[in-house]
PDB file of N, CA and C in Angstrom:
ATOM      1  N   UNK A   1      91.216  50.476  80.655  1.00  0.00           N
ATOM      2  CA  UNK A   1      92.616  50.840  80.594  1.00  0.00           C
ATOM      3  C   UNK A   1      92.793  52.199  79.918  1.00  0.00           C
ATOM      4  N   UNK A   2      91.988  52.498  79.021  1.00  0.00           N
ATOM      5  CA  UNK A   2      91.873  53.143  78.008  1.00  0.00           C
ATOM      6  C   UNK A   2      91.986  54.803  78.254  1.00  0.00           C
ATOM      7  N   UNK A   3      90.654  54.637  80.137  1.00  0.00           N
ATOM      8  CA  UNK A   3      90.396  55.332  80.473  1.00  0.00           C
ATOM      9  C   UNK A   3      90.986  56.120  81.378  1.00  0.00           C
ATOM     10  N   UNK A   4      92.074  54.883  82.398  1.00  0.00           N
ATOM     11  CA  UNK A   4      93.082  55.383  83.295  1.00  0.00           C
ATOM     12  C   UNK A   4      94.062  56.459  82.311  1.00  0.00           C
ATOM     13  N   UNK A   5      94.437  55.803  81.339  1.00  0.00           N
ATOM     14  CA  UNK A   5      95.377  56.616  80.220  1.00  0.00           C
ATOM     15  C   UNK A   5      94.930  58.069  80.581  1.00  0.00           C
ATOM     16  N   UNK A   6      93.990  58.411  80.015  1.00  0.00           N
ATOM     17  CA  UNK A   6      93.602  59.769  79.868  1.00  0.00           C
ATOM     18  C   UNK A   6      93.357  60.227  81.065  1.00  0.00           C
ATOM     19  N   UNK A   7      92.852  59.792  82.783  1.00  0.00           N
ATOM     20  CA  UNK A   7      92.355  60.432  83.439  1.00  0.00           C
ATOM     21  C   UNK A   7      93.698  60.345  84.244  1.00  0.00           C
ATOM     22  N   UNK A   8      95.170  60.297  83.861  1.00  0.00           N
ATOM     23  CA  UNK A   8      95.798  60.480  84.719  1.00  0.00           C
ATOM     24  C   UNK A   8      96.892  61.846  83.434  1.00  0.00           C
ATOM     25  N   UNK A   9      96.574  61.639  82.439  1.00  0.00           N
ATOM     26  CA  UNK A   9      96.979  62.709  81.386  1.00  0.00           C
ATOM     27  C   UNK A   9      96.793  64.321  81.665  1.00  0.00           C
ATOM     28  N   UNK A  10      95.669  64.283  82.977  1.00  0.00           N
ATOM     29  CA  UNK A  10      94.953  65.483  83.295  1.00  0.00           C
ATOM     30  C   UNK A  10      95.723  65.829  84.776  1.00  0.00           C
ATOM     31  N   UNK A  11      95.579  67.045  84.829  1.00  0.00           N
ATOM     32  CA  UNK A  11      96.324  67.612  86.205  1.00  0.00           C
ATOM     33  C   UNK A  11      94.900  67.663  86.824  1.00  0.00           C
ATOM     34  N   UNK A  12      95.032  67.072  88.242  1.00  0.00           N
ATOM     35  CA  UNK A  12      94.161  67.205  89.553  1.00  0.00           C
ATOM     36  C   UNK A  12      94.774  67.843  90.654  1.00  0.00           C
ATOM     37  N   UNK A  13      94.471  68.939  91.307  1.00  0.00           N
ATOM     38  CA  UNK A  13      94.279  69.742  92.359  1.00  0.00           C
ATOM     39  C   UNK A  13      93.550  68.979  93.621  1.00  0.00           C
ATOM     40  N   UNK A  14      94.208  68.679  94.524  1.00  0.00           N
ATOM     41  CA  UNK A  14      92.989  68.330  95.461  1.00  0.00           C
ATOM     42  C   UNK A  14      92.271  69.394  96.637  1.00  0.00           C
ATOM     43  N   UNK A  15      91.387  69.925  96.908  1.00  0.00           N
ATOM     44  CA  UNK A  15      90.792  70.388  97.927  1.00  0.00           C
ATOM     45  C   UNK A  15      89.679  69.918  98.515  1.00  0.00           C
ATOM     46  N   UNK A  16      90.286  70.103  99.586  1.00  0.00           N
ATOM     47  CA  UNK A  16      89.259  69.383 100.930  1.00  0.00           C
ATOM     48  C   UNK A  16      88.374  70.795 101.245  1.00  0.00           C
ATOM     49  N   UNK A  17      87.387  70.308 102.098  1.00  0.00           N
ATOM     50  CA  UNK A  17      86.239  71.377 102.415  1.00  0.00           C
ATOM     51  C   UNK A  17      86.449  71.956 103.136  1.00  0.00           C
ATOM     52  N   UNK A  18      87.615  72.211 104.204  1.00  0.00           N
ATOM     53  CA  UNK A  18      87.768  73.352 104.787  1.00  0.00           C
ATOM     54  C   UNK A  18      89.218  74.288 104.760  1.00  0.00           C
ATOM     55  N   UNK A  19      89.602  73.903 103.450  1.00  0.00           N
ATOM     56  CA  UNK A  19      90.449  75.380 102.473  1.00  0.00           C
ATOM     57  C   UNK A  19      89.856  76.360 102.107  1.00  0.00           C
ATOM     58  N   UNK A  20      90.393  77.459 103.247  1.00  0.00           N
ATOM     59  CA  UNK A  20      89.989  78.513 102.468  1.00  0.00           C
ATOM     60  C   UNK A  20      90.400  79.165 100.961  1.00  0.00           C
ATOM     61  N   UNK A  21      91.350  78.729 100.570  1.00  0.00           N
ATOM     62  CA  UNK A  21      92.266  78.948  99.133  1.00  0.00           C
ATOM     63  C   UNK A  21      92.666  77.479  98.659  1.00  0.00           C
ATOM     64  N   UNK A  22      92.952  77.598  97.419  1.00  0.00           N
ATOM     65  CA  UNK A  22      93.567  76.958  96.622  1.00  0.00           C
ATOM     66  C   UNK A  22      94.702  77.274  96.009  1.00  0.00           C
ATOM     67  N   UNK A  23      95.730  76.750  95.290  1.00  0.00           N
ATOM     68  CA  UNK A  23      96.785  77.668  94.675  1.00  0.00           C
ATOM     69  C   UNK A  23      96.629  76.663  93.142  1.00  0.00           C
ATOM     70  N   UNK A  24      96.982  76.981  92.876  1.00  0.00           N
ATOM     71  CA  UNK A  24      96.543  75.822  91.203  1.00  0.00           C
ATOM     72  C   UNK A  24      97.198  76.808  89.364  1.00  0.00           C
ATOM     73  N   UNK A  25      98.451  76.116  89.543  1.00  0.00           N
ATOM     74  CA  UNK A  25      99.176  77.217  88.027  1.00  0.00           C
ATOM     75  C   UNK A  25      99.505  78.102  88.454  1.00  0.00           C
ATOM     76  N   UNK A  26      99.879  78.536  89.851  1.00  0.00           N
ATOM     77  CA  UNK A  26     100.435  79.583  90.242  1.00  0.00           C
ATOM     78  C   UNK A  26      99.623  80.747  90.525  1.00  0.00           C
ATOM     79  N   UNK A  27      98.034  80.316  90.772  1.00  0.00           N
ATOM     80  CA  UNK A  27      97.250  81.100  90.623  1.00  0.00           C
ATOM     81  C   UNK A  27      95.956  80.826  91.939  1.00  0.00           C
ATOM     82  N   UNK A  28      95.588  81.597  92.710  1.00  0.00           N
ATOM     83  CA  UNK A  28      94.641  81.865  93.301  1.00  0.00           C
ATOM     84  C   UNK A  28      93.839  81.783  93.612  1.00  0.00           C
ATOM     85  N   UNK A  29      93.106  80.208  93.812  1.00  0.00           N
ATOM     86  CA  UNK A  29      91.467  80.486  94.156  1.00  0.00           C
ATOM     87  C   UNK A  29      91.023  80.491  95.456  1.00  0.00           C
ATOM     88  N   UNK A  30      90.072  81.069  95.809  1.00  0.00           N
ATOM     89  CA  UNK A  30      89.441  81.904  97.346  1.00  0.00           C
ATOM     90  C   UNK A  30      88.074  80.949  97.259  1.00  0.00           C
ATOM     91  N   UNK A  31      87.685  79.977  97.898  1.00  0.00           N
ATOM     92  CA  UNK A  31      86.147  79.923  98.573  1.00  0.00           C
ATOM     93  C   UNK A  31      84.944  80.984  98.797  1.00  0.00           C
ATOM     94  N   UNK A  32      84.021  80.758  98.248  1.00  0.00           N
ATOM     95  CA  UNK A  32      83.169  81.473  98.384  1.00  0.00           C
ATOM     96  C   UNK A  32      82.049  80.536  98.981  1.00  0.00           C
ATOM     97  N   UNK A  33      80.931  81.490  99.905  1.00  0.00           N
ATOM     98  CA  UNK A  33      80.211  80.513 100.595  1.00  0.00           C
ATOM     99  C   UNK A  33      79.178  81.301  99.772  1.00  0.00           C
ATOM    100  N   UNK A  34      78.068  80.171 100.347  1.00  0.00           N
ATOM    101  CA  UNK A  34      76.533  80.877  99.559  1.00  0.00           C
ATOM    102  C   UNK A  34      76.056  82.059  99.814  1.00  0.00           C
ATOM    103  N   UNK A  35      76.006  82.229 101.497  1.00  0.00           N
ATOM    104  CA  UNK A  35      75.371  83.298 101.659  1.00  0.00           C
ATOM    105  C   UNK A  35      75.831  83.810 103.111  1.00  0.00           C
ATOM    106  N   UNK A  36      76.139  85.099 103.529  1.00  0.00           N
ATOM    107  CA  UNK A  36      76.077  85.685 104.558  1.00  0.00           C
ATOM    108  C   UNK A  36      75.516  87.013 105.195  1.00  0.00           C
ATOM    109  N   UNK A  37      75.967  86.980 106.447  1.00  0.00           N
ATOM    110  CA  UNK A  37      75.822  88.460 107.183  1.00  0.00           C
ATOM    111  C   UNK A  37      76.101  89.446 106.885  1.00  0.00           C
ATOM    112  N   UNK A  38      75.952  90.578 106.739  1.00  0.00           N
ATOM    113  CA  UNK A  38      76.800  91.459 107.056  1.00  0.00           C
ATOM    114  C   UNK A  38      75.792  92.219 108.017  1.00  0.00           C
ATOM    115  N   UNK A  39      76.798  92.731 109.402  1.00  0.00           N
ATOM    116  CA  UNK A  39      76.417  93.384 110.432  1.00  0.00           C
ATOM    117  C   UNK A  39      76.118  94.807 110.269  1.00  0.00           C
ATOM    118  N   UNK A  40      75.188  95.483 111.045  1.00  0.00           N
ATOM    119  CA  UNK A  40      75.022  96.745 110.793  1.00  0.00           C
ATOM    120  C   UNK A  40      76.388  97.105 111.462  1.00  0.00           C
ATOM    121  N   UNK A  41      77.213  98.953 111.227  1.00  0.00           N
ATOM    122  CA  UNK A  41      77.351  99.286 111.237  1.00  0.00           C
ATOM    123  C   UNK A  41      78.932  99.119 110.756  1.00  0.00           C
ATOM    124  N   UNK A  42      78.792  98.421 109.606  1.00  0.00           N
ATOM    125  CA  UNK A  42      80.016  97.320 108.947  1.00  0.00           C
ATOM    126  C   UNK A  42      80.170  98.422 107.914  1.00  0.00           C
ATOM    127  N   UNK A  43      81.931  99.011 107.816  1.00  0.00           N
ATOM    128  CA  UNK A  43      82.171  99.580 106.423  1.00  0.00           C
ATOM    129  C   UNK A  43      82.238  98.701 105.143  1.00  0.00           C
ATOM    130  N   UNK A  44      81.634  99.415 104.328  1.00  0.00           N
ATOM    131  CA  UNK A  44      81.847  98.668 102.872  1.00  0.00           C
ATOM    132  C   UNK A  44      82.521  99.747 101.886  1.00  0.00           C
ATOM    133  N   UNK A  45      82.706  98.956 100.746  1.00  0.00           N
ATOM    134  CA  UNK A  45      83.176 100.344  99.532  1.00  0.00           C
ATOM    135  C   UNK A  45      81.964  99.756  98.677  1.00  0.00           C
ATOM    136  N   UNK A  46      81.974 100.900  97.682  1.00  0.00           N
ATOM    137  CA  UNK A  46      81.570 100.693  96.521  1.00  0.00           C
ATOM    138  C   UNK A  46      82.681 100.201  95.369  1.00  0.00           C
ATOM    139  N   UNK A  47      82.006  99.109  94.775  1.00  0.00           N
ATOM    140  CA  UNK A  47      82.778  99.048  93.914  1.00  0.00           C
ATOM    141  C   UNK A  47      83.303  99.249  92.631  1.00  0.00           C
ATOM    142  N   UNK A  48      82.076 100.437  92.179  1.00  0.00           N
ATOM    143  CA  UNK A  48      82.261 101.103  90.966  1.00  0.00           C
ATOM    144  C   UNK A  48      82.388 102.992  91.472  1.00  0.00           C
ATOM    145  N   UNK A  49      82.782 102.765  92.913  1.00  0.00           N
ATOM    146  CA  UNK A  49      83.422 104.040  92.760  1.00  0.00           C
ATOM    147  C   UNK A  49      84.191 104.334  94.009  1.00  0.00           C
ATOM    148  N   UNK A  50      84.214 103.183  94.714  1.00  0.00           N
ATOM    149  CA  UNK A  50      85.452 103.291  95.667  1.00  0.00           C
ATOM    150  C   UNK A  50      85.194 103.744  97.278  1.00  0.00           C
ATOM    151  N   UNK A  51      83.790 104.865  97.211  1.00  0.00           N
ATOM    152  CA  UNK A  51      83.554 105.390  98.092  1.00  0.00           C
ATOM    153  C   UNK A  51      83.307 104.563  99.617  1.00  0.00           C
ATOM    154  N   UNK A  52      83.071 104.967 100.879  1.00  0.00           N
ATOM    155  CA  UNK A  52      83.035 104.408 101.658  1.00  0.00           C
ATOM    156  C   UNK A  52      81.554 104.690 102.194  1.00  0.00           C
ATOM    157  N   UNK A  53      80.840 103.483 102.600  1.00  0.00           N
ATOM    158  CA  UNK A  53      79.201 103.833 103.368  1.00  0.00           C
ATOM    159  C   UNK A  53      79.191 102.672 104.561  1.00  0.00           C
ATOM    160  N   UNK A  54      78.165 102.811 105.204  1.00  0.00           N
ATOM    161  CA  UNK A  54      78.046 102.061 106.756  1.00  0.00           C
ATOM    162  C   UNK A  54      76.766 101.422 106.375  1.00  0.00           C
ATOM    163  N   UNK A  55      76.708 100.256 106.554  1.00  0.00           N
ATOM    164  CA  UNK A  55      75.182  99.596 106.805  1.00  0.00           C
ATOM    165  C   UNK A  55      74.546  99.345 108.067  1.00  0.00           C
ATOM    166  N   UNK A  56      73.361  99.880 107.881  1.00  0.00           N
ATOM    167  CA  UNK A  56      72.229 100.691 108.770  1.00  0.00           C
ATOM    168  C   UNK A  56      71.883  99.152 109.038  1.00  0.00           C
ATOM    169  N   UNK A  57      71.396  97.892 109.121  1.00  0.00           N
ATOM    170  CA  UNK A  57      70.889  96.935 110.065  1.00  0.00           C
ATOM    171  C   UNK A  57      71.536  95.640 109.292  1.00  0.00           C
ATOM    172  N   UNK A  58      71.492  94.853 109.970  1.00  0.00           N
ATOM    173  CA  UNK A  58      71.668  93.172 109.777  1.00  0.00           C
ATOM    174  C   UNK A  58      71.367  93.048 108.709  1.00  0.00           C
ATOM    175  N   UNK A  59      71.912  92.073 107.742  1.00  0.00           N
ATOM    176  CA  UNK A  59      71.134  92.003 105.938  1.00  0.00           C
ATOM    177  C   UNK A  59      72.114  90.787 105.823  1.00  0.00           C
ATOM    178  N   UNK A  60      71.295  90.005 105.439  1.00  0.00           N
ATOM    179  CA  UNK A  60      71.356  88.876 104.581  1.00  0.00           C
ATOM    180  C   UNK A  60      71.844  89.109 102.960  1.00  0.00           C
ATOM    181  N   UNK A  61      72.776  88.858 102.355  1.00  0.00           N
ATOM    182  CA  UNK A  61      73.087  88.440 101.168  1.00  0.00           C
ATOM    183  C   UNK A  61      74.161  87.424 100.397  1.00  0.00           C
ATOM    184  N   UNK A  62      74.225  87.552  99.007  1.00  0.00           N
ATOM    185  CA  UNK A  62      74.381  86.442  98.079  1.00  0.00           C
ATOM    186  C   UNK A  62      75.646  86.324  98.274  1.00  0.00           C
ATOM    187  N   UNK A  63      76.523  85.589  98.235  1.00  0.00           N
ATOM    188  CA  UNK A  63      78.234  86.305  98.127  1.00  0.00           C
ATOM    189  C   UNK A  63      78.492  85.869  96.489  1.00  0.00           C
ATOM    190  N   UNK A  64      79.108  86.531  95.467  1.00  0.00           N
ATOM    191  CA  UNK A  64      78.954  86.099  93.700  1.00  0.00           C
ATOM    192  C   UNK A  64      80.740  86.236  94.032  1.00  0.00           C
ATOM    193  N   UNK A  65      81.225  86.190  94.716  1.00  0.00           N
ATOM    194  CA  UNK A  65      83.050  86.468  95.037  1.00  0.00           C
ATOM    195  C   UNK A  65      84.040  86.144  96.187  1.00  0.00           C
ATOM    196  N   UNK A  66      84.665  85.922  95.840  1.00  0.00           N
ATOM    197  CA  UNK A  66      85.599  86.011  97.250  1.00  0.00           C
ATOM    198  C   UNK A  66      86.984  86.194  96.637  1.00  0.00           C
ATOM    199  N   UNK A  67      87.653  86.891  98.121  1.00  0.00           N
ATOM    200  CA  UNK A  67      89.515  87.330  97.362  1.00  0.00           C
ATOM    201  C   UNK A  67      90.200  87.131  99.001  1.00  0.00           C
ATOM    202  N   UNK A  68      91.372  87.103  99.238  1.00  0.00           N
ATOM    203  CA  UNK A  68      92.225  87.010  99.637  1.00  0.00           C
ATOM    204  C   UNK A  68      91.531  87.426 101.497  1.00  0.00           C
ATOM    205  N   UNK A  69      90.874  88.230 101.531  1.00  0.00           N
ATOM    206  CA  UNK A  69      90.309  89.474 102.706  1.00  0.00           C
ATOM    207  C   UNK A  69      89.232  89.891 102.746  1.00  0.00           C
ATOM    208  N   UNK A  70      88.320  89.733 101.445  1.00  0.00           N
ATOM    209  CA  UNK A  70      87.410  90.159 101.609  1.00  0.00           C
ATOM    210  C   UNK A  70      86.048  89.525 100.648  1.00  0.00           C
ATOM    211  N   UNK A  71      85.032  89.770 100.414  1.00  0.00           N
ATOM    212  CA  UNK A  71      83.500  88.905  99.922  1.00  0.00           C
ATOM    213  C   UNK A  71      83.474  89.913  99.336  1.00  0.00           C
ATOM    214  N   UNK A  72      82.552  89.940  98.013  1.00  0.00           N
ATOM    215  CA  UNK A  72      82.192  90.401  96.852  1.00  0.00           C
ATOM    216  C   UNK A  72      80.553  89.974  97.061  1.00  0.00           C
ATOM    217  N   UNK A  73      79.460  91.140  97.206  1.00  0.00           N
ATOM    218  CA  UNK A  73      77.625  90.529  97.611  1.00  0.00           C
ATOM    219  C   UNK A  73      77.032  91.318  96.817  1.00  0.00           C
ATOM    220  N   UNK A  74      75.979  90.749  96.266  1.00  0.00           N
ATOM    221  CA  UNK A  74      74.634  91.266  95.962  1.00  0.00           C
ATOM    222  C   UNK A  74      73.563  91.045  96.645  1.00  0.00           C
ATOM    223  N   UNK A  75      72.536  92.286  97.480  1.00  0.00           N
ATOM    224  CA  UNK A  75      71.963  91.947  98.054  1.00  0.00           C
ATOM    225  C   UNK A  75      71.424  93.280  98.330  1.00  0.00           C
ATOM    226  N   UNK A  76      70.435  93.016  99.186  1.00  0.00           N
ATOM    227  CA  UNK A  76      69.984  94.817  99.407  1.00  0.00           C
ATOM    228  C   UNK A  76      70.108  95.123 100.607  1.00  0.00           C
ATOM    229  N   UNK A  77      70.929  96.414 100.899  1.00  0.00           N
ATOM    230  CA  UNK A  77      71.380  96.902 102.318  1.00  0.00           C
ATOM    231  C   UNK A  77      70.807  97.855 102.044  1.00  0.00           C
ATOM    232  N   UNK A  78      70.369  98.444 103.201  1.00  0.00           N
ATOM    233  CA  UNK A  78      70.101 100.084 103.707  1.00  0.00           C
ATOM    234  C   UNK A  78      71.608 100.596 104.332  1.00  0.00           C
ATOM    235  N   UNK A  79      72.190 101.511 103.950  1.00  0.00           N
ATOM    236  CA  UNK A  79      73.432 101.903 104.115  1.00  0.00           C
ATOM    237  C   UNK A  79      73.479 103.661 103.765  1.00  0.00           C
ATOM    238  N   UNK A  80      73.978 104.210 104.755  1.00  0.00           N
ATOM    239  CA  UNK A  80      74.481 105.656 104.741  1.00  0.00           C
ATOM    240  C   UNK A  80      75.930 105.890 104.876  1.00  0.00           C
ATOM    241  N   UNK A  81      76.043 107.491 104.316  1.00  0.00           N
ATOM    242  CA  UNK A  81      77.078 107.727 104.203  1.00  0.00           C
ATOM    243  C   UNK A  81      78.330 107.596 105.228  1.00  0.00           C
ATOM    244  N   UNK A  82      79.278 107.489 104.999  1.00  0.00           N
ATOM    245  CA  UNK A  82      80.492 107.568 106.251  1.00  0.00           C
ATOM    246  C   UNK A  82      81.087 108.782 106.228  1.00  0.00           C
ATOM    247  N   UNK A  83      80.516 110.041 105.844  1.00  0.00           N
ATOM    248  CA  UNK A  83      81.286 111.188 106.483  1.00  0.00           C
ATOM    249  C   UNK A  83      81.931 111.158 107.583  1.00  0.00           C
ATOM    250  N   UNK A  84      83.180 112.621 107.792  1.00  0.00           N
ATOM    251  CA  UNK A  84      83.099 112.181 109.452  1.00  0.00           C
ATOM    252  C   UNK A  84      82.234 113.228 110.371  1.00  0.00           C
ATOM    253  N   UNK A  85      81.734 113.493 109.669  1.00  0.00           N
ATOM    254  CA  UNK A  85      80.848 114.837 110.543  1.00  0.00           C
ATOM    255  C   UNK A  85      79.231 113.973 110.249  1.00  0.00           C
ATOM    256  N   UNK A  86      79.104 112.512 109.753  1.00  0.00           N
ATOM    257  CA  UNK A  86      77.813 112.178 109.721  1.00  0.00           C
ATOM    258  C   UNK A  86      78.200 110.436 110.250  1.00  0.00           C
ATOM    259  N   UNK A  87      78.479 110.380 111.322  1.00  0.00           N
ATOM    260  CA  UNK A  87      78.900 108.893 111.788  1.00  0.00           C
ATOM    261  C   UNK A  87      77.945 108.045 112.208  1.00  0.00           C
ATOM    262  N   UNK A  88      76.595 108.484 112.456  1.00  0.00           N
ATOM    263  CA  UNK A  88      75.424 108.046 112.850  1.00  0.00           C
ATOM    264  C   UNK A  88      74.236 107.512 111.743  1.00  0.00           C
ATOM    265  N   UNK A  89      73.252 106.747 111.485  1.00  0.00           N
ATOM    266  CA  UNK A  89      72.873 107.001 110.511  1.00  0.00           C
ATOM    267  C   UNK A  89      71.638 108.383 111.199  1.00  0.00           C
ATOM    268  N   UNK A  90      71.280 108.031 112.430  1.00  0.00           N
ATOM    269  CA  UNK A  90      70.159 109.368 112.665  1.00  0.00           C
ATOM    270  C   UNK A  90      70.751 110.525 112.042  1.00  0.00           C
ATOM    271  N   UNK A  91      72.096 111.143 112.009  1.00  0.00           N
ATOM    272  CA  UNK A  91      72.682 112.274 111.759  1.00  0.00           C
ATOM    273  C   UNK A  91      73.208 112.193 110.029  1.00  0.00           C
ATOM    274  N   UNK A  92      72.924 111.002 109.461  1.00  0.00           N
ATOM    275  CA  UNK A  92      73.752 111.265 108.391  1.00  0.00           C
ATOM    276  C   UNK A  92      72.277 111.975 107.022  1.00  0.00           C
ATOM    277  N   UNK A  93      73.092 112.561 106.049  1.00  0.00           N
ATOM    278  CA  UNK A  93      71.814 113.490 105.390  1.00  0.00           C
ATOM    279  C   UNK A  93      71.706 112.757 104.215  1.00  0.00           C
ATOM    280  N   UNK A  94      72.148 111.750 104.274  1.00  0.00           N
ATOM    281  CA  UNK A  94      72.141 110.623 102.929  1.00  0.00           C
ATOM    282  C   UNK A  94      71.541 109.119 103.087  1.00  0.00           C
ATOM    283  N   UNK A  95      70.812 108.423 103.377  1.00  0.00           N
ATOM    284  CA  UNK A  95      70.570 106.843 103.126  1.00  0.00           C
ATOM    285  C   UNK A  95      69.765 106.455 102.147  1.00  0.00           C
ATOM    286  N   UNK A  96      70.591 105.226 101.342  1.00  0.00           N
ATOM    287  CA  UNK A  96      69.921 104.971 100.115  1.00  0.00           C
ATOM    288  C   UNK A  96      69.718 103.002 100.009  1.00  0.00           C
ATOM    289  N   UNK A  97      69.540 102.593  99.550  1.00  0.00           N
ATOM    290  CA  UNK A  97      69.956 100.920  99.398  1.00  0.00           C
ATOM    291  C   UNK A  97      70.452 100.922  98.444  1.00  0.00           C
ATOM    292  N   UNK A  98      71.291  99.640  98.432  1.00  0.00           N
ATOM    293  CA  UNK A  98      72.773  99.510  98.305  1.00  0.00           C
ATOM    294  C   UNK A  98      72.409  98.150  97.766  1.00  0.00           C
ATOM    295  N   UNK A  99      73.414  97.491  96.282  1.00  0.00           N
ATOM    296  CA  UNK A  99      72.640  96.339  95.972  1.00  0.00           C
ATOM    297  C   UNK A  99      74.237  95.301  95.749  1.00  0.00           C
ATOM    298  N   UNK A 100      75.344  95.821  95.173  1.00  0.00           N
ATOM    299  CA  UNK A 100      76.558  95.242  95.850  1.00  0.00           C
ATOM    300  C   UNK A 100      77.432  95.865  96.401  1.00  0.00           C
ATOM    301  N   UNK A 101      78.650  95.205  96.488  1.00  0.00           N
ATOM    302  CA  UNK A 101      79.694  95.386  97.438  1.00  0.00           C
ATOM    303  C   UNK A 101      80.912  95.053  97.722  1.00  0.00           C
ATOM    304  N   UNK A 102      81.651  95.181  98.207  1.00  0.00           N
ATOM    305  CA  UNK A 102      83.023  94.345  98.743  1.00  0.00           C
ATOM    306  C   UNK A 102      82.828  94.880 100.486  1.00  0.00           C
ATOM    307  N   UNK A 103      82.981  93.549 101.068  1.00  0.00           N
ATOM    308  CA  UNK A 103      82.946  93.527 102.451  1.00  0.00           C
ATOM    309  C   UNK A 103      84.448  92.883 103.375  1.00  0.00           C
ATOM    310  N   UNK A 104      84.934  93.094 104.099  1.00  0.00           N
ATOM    311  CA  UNK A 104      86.009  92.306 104.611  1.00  0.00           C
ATOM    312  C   UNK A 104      85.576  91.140 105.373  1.00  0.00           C
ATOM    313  N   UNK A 105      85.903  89.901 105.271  1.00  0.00           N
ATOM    314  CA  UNK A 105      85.358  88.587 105.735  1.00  0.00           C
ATOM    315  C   UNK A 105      85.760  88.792 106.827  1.00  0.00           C
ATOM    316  N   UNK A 106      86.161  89.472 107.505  1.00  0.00           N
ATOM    317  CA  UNK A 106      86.419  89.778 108.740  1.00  0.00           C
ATOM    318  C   UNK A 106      84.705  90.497 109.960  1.00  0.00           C
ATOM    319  N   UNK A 107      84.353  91.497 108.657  1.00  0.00           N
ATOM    320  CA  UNK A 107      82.762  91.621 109.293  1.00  0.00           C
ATOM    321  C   UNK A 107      81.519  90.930 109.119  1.00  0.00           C
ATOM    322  N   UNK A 108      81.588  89.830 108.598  1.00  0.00           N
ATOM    323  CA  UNK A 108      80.272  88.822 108.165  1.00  0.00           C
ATOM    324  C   UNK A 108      80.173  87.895 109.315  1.00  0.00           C
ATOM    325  N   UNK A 109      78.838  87.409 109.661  1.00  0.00           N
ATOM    326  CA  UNK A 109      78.961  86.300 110.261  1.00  0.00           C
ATOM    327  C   UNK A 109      77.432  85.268 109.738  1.00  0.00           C
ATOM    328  N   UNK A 110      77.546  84.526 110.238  1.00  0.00           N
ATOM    329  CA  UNK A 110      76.388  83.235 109.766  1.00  0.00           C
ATOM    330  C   UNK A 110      76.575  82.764 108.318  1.00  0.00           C
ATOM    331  N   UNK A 111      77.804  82.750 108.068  1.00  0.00           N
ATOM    332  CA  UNK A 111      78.597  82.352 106.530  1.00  0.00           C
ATOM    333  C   UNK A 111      77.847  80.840 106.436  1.00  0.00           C
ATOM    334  N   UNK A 112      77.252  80.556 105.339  1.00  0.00           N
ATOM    335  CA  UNK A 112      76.611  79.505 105.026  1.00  0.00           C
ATOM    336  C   UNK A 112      77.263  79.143 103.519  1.00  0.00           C
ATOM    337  N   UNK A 113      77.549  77.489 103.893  1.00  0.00           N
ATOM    338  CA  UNK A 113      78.381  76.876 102.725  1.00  0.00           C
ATOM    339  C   UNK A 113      77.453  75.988 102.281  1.00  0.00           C
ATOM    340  N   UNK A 114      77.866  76.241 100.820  1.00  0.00           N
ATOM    341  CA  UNK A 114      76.390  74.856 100.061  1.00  0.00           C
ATOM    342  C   UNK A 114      75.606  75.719  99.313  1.00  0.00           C
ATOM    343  N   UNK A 115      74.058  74.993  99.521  1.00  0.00           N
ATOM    344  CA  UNK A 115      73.033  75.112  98.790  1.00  0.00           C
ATOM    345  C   UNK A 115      72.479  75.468 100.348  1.00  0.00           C
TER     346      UNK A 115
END
């Protein structure tokens, strides 16, 4: 009895497994899956400086985020610059690897949920 007391004293949220969001206190939570795609020639930013780069082939990584539009990854891409006079990576005079990111969930695919 003791125990109903208290476990109904507590606020419960329910989410089922295929919400992409939650809302909970007026506040925001986004699904994050374990791990995905990101496609070559997919814009990303940086996220400690905003800039814009293109990833050079298919890459597998971690997702540590998710928001409203877009995945938050750590992972290692080969990625060059997005000038517009360097749109290619053959032509671009910069490629470096790239270890996170913000991606739009719009360019990922093979999104894997779980373990």
């Amino acid at each position: 009895m003791l125990d109903h007391l208290i476990l109904n004293a507590k606020k419960w949220f329910e989410i089922s497994n295929d919400m992409p969001a939650v809302t909970a206190n007026n506040k925001s939570y986004y699904a994050c899956p374990s791990r995905f795609t990101i496609m070559a020639e997919t814009p990303i930013k940086s996220p400690n400086t905003g800039n814009d780069w293109r990833v050079l082939n298919d890459a597998e990584v971690t997702c540590v985020g998710a928001g409203k539009d877009v995945y938050f990854f750590d992972g290692q891409l080969e990625i060059y610059a997005d000038g517009d006079e360097y749109k290619h990576p053959s032509d671009a005079n910069y490629s470096h690897y790239y270890y996170t990111g913000v991606v739009k969930k719009e360019n990922v695919r093979n999104v894997i949920w779980g373990g």
